[in-house]
N, C-alpha and C. Protein backbone atom coordinates (compact mmCIF):
# COMPACT_ATOMS: atom_id res chain seq x y z
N UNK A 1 42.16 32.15 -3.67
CA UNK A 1 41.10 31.54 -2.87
C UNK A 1 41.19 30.01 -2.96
N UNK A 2 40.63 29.01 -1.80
CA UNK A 2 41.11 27.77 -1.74
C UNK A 2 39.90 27.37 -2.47
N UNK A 3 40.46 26.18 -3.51
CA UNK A 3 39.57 25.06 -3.92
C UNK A 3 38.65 24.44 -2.85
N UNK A 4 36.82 24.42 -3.87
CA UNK A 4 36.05 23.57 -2.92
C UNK A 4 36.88 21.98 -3.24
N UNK A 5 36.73 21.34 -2.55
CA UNK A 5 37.05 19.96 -2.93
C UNK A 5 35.95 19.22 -2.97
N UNK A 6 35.25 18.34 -3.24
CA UNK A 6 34.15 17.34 -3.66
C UNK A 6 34.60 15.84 -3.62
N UNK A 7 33.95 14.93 -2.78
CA UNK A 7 33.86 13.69 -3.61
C UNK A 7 33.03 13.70 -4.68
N UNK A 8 31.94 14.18 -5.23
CA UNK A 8 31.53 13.85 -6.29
C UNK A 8 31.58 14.41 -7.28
N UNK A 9 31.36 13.37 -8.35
CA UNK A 9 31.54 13.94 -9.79
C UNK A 9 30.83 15.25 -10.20
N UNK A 10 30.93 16.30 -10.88
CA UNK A 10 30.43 17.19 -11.44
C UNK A 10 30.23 17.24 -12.63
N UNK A 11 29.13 17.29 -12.97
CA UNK A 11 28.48 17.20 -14.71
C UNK A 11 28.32 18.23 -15.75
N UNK A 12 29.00 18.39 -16.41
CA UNK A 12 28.56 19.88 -16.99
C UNK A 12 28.70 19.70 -18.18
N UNK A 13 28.25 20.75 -18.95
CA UNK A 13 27.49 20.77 -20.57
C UNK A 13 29.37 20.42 -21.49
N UNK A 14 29.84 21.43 -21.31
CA UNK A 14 30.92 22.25 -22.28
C UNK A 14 32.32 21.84 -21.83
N UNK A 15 33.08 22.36 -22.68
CA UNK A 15 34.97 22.24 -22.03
C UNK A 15 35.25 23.42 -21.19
N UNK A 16 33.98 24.66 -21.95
CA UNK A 16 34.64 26.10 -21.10
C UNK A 16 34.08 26.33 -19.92
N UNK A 17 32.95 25.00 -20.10
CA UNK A 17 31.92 25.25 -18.41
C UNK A 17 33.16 24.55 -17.27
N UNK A 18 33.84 23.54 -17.82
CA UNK A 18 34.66 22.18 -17.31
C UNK A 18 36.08 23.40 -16.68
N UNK A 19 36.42 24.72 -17.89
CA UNK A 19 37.39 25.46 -17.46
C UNK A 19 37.38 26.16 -16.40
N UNK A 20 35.93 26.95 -16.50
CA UNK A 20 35.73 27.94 -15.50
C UNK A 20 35.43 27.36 -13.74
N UNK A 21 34.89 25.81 -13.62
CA UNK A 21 35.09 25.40 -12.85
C UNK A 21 35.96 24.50 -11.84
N UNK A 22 36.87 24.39 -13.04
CA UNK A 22 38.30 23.90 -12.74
C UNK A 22 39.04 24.76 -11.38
N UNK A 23 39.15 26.03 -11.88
CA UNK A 23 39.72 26.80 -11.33
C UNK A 23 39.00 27.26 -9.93
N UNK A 24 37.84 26.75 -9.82
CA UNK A 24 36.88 27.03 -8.32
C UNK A 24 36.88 25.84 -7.43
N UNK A 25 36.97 24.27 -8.21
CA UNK A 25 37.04 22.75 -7.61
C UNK A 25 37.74 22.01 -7.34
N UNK A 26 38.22 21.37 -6.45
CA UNK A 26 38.80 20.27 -6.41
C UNK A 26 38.35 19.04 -6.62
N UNK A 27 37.74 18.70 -7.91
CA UNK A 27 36.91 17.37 -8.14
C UNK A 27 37.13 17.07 -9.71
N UNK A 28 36.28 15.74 -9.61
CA UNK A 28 36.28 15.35 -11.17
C UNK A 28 35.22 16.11 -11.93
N UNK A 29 35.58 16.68 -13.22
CA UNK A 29 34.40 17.35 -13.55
C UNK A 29 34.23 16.39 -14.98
N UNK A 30 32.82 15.85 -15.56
CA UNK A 30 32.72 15.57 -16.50
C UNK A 30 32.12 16.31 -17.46
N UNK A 31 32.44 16.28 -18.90
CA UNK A 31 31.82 17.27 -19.65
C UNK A 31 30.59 15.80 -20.67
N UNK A 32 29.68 16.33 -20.84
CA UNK A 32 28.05 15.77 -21.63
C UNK A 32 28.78 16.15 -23.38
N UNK A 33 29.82 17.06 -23.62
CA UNK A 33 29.62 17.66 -25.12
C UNK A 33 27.84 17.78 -25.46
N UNK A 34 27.37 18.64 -24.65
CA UNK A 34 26.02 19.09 -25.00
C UNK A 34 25.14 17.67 -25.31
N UNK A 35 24.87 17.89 -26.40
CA UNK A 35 23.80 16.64 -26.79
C UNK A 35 24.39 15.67 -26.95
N UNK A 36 25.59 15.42 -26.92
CA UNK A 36 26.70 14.33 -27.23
C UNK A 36 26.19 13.27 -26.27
N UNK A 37 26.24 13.21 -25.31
CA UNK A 37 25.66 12.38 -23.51
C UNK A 37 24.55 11.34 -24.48
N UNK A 38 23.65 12.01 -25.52
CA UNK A 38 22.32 10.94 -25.95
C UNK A 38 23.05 10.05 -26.61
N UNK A 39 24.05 9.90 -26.92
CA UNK A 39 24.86 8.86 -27.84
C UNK A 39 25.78 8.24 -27.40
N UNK A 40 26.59 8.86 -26.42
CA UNK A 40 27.74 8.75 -26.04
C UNK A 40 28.06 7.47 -24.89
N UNK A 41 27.78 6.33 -25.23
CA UNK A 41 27.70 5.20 -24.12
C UNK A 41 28.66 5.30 -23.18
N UNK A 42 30.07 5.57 -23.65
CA UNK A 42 31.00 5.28 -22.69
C UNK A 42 30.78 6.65 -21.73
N UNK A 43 30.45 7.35 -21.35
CA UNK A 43 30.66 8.78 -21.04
C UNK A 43 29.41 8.95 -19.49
N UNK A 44 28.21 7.89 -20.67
CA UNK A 44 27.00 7.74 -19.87
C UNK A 44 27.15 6.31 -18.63
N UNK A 45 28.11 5.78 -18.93
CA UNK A 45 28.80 4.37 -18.33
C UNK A 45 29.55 4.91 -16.81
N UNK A 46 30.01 5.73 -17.59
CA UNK A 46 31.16 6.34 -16.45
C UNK A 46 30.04 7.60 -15.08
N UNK A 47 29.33 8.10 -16.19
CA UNK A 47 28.56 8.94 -15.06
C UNK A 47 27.82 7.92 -14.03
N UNK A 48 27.34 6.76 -14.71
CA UNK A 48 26.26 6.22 -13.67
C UNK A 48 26.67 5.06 -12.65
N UNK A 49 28.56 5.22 -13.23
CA UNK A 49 29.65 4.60 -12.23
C UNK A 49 29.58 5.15 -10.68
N UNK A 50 30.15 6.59 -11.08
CA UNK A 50 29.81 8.00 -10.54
C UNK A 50 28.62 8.10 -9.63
N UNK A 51 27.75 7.89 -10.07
CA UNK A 51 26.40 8.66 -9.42
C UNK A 51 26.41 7.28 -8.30
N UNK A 52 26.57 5.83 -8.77
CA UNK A 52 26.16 4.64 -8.10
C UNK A 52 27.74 4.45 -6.67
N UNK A 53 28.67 5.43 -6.96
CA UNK A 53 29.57 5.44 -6.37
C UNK A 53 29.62 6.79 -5.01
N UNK A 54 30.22 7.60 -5.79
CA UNK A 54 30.29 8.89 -4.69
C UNK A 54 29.53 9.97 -5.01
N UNK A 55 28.17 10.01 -6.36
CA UNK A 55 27.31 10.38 -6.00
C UNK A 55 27.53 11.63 -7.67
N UNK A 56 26.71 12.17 -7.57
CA UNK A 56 27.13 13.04 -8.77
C UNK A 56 26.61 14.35 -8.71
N UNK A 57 27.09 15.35 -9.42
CA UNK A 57 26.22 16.85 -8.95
C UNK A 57 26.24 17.46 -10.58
N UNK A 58 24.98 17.66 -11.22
CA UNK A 58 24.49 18.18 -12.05
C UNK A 58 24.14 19.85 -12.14
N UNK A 59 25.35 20.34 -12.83
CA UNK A 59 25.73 21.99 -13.02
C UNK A 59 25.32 21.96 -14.94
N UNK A 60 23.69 22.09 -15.21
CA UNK A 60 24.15 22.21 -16.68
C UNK A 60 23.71 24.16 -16.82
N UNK A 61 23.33 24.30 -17.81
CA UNK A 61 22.83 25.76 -18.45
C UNK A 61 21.47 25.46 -17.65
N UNK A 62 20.80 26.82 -17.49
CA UNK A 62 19.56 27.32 -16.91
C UNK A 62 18.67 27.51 -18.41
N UNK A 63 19.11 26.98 -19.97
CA UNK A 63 17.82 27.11 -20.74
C UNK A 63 17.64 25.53 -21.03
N UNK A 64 16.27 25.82 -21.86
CA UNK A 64 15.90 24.65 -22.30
C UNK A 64 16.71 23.40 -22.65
N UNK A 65 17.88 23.48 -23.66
CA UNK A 65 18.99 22.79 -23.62
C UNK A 65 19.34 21.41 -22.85
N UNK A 66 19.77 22.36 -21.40
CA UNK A 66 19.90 22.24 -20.21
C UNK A 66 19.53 21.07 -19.51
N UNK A 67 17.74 21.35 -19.30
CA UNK A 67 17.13 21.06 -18.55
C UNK A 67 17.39 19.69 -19.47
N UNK A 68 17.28 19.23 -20.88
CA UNK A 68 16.70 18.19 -21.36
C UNK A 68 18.02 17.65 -20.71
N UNK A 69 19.26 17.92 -21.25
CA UNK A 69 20.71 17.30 -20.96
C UNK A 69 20.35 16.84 -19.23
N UNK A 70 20.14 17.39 -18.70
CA UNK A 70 19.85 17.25 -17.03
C UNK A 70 18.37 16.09 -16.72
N UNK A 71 17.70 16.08 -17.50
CA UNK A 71 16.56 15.17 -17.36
C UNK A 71 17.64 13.78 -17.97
N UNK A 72 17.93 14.18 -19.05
CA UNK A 72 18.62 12.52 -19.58
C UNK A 72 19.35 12.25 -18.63
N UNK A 73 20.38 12.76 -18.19
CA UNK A 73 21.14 12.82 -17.41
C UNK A 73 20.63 11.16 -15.97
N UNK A 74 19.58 12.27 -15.22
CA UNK A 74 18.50 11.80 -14.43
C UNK A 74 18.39 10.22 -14.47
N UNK A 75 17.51 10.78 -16.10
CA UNK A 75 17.31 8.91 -16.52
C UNK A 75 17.89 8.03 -16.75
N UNK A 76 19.45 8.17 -16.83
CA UNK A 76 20.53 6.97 -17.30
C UNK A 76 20.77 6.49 -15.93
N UNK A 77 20.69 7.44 -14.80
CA UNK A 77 21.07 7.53 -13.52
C UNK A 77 19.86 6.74 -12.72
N UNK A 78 19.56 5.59 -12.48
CA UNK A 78 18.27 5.37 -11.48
C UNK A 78 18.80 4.92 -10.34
N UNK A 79 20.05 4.39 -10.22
CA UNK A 79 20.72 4.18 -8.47
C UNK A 79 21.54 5.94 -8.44
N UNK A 80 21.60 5.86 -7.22
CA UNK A 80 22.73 6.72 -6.91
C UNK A 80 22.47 7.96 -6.16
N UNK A 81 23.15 8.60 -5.90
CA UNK A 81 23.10 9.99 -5.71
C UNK A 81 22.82 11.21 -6.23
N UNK A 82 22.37 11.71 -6.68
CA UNK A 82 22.27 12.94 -7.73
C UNK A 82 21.61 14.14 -6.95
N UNK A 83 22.42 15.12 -7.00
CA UNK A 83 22.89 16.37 -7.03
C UNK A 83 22.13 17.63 -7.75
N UNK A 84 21.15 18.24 -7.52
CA UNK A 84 20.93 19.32 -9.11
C UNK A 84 21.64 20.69 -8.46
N UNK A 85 22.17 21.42 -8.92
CA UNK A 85 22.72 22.59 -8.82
C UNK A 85 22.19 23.98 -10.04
N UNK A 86 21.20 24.60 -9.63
CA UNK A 86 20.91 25.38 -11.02
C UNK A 86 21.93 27.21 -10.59
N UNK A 87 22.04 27.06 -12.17
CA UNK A 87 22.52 28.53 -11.72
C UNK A 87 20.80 29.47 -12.21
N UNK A 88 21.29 30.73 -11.81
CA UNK A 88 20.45 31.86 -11.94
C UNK A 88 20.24 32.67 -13.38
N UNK A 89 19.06 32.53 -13.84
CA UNK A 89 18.83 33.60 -15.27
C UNK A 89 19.51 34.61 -15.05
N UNK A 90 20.81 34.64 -15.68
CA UNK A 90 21.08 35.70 -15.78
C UNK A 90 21.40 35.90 -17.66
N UNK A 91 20.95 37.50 -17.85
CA UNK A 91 20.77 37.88 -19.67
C UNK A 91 21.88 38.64 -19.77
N UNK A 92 22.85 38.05 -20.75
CA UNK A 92 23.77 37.99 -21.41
C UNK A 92 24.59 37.38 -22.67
N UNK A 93 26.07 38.03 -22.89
CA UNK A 93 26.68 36.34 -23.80
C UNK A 93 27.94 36.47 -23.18
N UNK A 94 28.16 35.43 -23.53
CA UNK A 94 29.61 35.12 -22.81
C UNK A 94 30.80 35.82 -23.68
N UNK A 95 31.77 36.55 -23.26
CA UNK A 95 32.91 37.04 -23.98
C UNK A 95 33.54 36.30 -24.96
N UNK A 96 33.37 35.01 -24.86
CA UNK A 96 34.31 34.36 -26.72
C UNK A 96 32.95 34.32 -27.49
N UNK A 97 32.05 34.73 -27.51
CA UNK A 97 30.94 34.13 -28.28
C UNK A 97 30.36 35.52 -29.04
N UNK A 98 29.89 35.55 -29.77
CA UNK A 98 29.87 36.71 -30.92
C UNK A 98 28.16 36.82 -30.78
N UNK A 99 27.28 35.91 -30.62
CA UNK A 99 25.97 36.34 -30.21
C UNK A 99 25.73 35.74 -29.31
N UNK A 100 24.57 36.39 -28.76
CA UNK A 100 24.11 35.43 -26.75
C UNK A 100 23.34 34.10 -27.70
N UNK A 101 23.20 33.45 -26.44
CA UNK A 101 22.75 32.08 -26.95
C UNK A 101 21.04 32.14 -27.59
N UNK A 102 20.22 31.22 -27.76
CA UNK A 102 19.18 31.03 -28.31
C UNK A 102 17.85 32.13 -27.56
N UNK A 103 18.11 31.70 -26.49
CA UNK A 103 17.49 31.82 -24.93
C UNK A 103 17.90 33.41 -24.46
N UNK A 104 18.86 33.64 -24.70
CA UNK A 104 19.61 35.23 -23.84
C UNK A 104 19.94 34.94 -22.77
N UNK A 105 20.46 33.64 -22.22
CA UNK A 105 21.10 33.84 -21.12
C UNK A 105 22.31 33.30 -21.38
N UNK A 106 23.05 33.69 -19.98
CA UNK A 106 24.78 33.14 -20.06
C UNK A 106 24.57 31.81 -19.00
N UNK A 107 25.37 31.07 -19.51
CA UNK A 107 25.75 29.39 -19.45
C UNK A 107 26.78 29.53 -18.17
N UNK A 108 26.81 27.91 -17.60
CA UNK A 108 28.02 27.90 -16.44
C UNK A 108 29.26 28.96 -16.87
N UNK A 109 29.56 28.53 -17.68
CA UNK A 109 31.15 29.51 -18.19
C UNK A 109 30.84 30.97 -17.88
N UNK A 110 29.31 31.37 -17.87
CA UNK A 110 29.77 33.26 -17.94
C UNK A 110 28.87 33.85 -16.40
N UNK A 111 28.41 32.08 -15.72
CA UNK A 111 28.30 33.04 -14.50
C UNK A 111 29.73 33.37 -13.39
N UNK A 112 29.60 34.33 -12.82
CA UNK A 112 30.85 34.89 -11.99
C UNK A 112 31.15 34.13 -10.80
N UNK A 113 32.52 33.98 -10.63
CA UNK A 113 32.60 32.74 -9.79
C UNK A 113 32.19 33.01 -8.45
N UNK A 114 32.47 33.72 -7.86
CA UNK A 114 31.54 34.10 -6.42
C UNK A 114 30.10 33.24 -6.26
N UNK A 115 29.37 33.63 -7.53
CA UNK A 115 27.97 33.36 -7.65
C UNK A 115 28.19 31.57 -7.76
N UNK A 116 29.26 30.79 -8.44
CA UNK A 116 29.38 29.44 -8.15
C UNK A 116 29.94 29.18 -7.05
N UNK A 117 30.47 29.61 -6.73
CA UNK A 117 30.96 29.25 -5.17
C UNK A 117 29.92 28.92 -3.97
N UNK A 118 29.08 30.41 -4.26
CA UNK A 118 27.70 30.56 -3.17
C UNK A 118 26.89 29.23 -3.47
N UNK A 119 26.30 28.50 -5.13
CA UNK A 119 26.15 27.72 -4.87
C UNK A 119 25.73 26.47 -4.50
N UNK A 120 27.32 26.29 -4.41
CA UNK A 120 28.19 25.05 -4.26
C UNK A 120 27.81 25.01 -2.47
N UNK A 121 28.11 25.89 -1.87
CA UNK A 121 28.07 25.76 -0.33
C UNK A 121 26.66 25.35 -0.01
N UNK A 122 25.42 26.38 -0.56
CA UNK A 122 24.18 26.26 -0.69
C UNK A 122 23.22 25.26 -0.48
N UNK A 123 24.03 24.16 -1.33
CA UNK A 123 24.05 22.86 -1.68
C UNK A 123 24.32 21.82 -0.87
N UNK A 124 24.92 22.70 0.00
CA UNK A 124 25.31 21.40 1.18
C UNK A 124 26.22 20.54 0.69
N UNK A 125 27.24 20.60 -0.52
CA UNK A 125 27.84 19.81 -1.23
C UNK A 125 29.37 19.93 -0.92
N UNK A 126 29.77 20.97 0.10
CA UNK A 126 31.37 21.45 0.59
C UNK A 126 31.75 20.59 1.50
N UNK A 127 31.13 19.98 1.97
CA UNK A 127 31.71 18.92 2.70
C UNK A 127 31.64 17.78 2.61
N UNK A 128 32.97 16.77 2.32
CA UNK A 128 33.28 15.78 1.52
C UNK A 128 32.78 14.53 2.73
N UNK A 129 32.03 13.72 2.20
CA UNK A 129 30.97 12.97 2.70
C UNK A 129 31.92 11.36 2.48
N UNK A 130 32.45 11.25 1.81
CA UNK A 130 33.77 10.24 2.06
C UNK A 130 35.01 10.68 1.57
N UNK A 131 36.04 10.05 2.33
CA UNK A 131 37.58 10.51 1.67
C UNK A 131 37.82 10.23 0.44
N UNK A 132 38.86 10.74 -0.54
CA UNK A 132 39.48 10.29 -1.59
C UNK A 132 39.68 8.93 -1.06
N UNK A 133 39.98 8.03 -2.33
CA UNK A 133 40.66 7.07 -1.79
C UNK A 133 42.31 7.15 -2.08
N UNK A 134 42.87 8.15 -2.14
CA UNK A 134 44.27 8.71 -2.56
C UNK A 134 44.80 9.40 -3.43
N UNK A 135 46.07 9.61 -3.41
CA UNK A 135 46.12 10.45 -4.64
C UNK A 135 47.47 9.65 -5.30
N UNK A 136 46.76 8.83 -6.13
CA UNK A 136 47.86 7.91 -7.39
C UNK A 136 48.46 8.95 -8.60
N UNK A 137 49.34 9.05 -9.36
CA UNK A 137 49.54 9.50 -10.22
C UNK A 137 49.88 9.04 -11.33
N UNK A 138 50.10 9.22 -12.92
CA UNK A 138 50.03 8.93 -13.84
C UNK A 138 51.87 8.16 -13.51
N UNK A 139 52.51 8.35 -12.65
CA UNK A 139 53.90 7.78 -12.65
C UNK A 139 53.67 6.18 -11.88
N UNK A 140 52.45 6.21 -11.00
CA UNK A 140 51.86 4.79 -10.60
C UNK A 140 51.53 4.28 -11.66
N UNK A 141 50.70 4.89 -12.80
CA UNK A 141 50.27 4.04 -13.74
C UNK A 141 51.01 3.49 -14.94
N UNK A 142 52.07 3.95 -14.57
CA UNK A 142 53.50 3.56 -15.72
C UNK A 142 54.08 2.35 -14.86
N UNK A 143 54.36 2.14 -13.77
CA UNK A 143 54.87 1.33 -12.79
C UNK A 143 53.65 -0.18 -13.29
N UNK A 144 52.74 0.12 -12.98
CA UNK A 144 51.87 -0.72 -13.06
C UNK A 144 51.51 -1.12 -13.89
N UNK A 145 52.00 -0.59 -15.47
CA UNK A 145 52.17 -1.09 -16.76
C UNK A 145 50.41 -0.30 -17.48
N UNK A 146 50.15 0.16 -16.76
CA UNK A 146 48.62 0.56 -17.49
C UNK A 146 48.77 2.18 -18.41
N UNK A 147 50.35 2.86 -18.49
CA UNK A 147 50.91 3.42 -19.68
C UNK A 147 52.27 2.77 -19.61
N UNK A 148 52.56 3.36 -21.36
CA UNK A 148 53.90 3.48 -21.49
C UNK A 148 54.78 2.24 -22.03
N UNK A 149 53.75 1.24 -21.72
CA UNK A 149 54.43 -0.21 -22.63
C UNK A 149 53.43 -0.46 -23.87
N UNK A 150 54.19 -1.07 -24.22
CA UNK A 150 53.06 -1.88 -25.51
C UNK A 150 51.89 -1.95 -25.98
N UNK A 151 51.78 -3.02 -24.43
CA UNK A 151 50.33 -3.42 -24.09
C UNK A 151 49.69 -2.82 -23.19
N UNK A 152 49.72 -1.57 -22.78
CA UNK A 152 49.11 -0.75 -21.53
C UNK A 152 47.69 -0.43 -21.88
N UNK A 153 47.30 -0.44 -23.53
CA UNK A 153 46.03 -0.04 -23.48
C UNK A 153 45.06 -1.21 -23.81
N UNK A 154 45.93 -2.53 -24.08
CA UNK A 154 44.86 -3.64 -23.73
C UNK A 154 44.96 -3.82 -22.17
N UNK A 155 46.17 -3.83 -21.42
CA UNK A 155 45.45 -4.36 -20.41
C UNK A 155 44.44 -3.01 -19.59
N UNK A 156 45.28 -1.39 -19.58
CA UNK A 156 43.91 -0.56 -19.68
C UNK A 156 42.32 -1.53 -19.26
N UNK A 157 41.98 -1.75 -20.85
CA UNK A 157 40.98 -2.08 -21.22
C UNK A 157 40.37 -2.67 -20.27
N UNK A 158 41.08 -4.55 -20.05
CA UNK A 158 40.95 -4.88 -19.25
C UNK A 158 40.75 -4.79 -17.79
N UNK A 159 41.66 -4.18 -17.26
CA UNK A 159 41.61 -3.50 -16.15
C UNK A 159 40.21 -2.76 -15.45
N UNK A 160 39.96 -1.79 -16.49
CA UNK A 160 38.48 -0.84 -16.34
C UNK A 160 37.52 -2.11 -16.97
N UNK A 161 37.24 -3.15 -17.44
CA UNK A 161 36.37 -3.78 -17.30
C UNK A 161 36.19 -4.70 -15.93
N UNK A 162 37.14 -5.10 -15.55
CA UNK A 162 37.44 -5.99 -13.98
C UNK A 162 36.83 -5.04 -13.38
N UNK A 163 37.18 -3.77 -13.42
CA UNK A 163 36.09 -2.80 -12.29
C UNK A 163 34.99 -2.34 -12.57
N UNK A 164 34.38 -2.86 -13.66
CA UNK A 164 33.26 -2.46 -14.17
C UNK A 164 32.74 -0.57 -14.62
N UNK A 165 34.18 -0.21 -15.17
CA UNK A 165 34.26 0.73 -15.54
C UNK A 165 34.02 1.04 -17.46
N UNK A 166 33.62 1.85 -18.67
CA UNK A 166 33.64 1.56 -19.93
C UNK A 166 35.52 1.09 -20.19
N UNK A 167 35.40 0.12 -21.10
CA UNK A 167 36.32 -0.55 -21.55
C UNK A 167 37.09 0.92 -22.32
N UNK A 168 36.62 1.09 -22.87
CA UNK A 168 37.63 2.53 -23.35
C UNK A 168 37.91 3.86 -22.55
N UNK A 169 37.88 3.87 -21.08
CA UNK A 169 38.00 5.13 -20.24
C UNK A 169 39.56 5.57 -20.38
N UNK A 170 39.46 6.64 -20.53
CA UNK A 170 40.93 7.41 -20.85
C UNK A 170 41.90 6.77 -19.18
N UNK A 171 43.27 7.25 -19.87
CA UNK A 171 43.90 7.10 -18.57
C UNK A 171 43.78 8.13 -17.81
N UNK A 172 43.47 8.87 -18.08
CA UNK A 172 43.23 9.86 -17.08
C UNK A 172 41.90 9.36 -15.88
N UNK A 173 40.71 9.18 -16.93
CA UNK A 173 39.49 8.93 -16.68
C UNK A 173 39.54 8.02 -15.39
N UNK A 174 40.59 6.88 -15.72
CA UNK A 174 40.51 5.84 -15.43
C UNK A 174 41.03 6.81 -13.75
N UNK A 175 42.49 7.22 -14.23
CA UNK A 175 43.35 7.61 -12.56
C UNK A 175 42.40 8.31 -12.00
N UNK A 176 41.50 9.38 -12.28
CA UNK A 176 40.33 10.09 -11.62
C UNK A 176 39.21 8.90 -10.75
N UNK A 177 39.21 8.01 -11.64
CA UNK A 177 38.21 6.75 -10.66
C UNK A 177 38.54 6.49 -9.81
N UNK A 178 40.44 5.83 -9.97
CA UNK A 178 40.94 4.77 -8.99
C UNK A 178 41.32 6.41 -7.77
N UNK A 179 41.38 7.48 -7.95
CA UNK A 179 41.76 8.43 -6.82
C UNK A 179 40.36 8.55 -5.89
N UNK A 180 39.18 8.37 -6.44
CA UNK A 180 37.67 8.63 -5.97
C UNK A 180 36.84 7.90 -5.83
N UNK A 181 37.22 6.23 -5.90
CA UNK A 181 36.32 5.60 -5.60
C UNK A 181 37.05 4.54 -5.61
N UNK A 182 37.90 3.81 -6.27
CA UNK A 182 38.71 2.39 -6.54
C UNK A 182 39.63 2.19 -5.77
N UNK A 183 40.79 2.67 -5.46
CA UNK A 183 41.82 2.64 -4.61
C UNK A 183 43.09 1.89 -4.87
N UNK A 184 43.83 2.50 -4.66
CA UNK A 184 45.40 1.56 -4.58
C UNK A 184 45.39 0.24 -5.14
N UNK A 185 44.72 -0.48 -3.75
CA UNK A 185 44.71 -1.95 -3.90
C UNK A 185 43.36 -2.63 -4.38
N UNK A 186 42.67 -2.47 -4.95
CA UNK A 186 41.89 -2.82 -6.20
C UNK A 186 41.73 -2.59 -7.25
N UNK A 187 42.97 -1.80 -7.19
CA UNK A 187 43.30 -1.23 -8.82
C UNK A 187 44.22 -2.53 -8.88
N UNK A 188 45.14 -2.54 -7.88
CA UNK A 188 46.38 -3.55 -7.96
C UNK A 188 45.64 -5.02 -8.49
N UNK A 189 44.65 -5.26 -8.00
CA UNK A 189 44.09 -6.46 -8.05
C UNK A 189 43.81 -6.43 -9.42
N UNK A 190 42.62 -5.61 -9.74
CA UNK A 190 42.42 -5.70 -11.27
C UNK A 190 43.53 -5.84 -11.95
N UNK A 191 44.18 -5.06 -11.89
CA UNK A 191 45.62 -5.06 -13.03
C UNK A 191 46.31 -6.64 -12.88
N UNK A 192 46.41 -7.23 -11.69
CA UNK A 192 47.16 -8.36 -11.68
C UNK A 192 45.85 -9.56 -11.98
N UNK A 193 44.78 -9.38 -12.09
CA UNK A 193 43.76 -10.29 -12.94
C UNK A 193 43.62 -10.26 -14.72
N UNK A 194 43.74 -9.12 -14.81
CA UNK A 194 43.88 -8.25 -15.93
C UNK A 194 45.26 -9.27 -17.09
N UNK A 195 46.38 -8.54 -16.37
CA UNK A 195 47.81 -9.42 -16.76
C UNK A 195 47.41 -11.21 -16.66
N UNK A 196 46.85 -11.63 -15.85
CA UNK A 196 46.58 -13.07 -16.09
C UNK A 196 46.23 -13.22 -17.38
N UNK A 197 45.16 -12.74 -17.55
CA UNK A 197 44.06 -12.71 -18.91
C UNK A 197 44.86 -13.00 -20.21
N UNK A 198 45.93 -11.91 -19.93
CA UNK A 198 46.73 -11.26 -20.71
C UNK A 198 47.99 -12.26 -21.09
N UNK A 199 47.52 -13.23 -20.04
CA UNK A 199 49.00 -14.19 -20.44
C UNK A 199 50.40 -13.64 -19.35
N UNK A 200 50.45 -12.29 -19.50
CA UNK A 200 51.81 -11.77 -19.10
C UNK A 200 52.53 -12.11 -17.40
C-alpha cells in the first residue's frame, strides 16, 4: 500500500510509535522520548521550528500520559500550525510488552494500521499543502562538507544556527529540515556563511 506523504512534522511519544508509522508515512516523524520533550531543549527547538514552518501533527497515546505530553507539546508551540490526531480507546497491550500499560489501553504502536490510515485522511492532513523543498541526500551533505571532514560538525553547528535551527540537530535532523522547509539554496548559503565564520 502507498505511503501517505505529509509536509508536516509528526509527533509521537516512542521509537516503536516512530516504527509503526514509518511504514504507513512519508514524513518526518519526531519522537518526545515520553516525558523526555519537558527537558529536552533541542528536540523542543526543532518541533516549534516545525510547527512555525510546515506545521506539525500531534499522534501521542489516548491516556493520561499523553494528553499531558500533547498539552506541553501545545505550549512550547504558540505560532504555528498544530495538528491533534487522537487515536481510539482501544483495551489492550501491545505484543513486546509483558503487561498492558497503567491505563489498559494500547498506544500508537498497537493500534492497527488501517485504523491510522483512516485517521490520517480524516484529518484532512493527506494532502500536502506545500511541496517538499527536494530531496537532498546525505551524499549532498558530504559534498558540502557538513559530513565526513574534520570540521563537518562545527560547521554542522554553525550552519543549523544561521538557520535558526538547535545548534546540535543530528545530520539527519538537519537533511529532514533542509528536504521540508530550507532548501538547496539556503542551505548553500548558510554553509558558505557558516565556512566564513569558520575561516575556511
Amino acid at each position: 500500500m502507498e505511503k501517505i506523504k505529509l509536509s508536516q512534522a509528526v509527533i509521537v511519544e516512542g521509537k516503536y510509535d516512530k516504527i509503526k508509522l514509518s511504514a504507513l508515512l512519508d514524513a518526518v516523524i519526531i519522537t518526545t522520548e515520553g516525558f523526555g520533550i519537558f527537558k529536552d531543549r533541542q528536540t523542543a527547538e526543532l518541533i516549534r521550528k516545525y510547527a512555525s514552518t510546515t506545521g506539525i501533527i500531534i499522534l501521542t497515546d489516548s491516556d493520561g500520559a499523553g494528553f499531558r505530553i500533547r498539552g506541553h507539546i501545545k505550549g512550547i508551540c504558540p505560532e504555528g500550525k498544530i495538528t491533534n490526531i487522537y487515536i481510539p480507546d482501544v483495551f489492550g497491550k501491545e505484543r513486546r510488552k509483558a503487561e498492558p500499560s497503567k491505563e489498559g489501553k494500547l498506544g500508537v504502536e498497537g493500534i492497527d494500521a488501517d485504523v491510522l490510515r483512516e485517521l490520517f485522511e480524516k484529518a484532512g492532513v493527506t494532502e500536502i499543502g506545500k511541496a517538499p523543498c527536494g530531496e537532498m541526500t546525505m551524499q549532498d551533505f558530504f559534498e558540502l562538507g557538513l559530513t565526513g571532514a574534520p570540521r563537518s560538525s562545527e560547521l554542522r553547528r554553525l550552519t543549523a544556527k544561521m538557520l535558526g535551527l538547535p545548534e546540535r540537530v543530528t545530520p539527519k535532523a538537519l537533511l529532514e529540515a533542509a528536504n521540508s522547509f530550507i532548501g538547496r539554496e539556503r542551505l548553500s548559503a548558510a554553509v558558505s556563511q557558516a565556512e566564513k565564520e569558520m575561516g575556511i
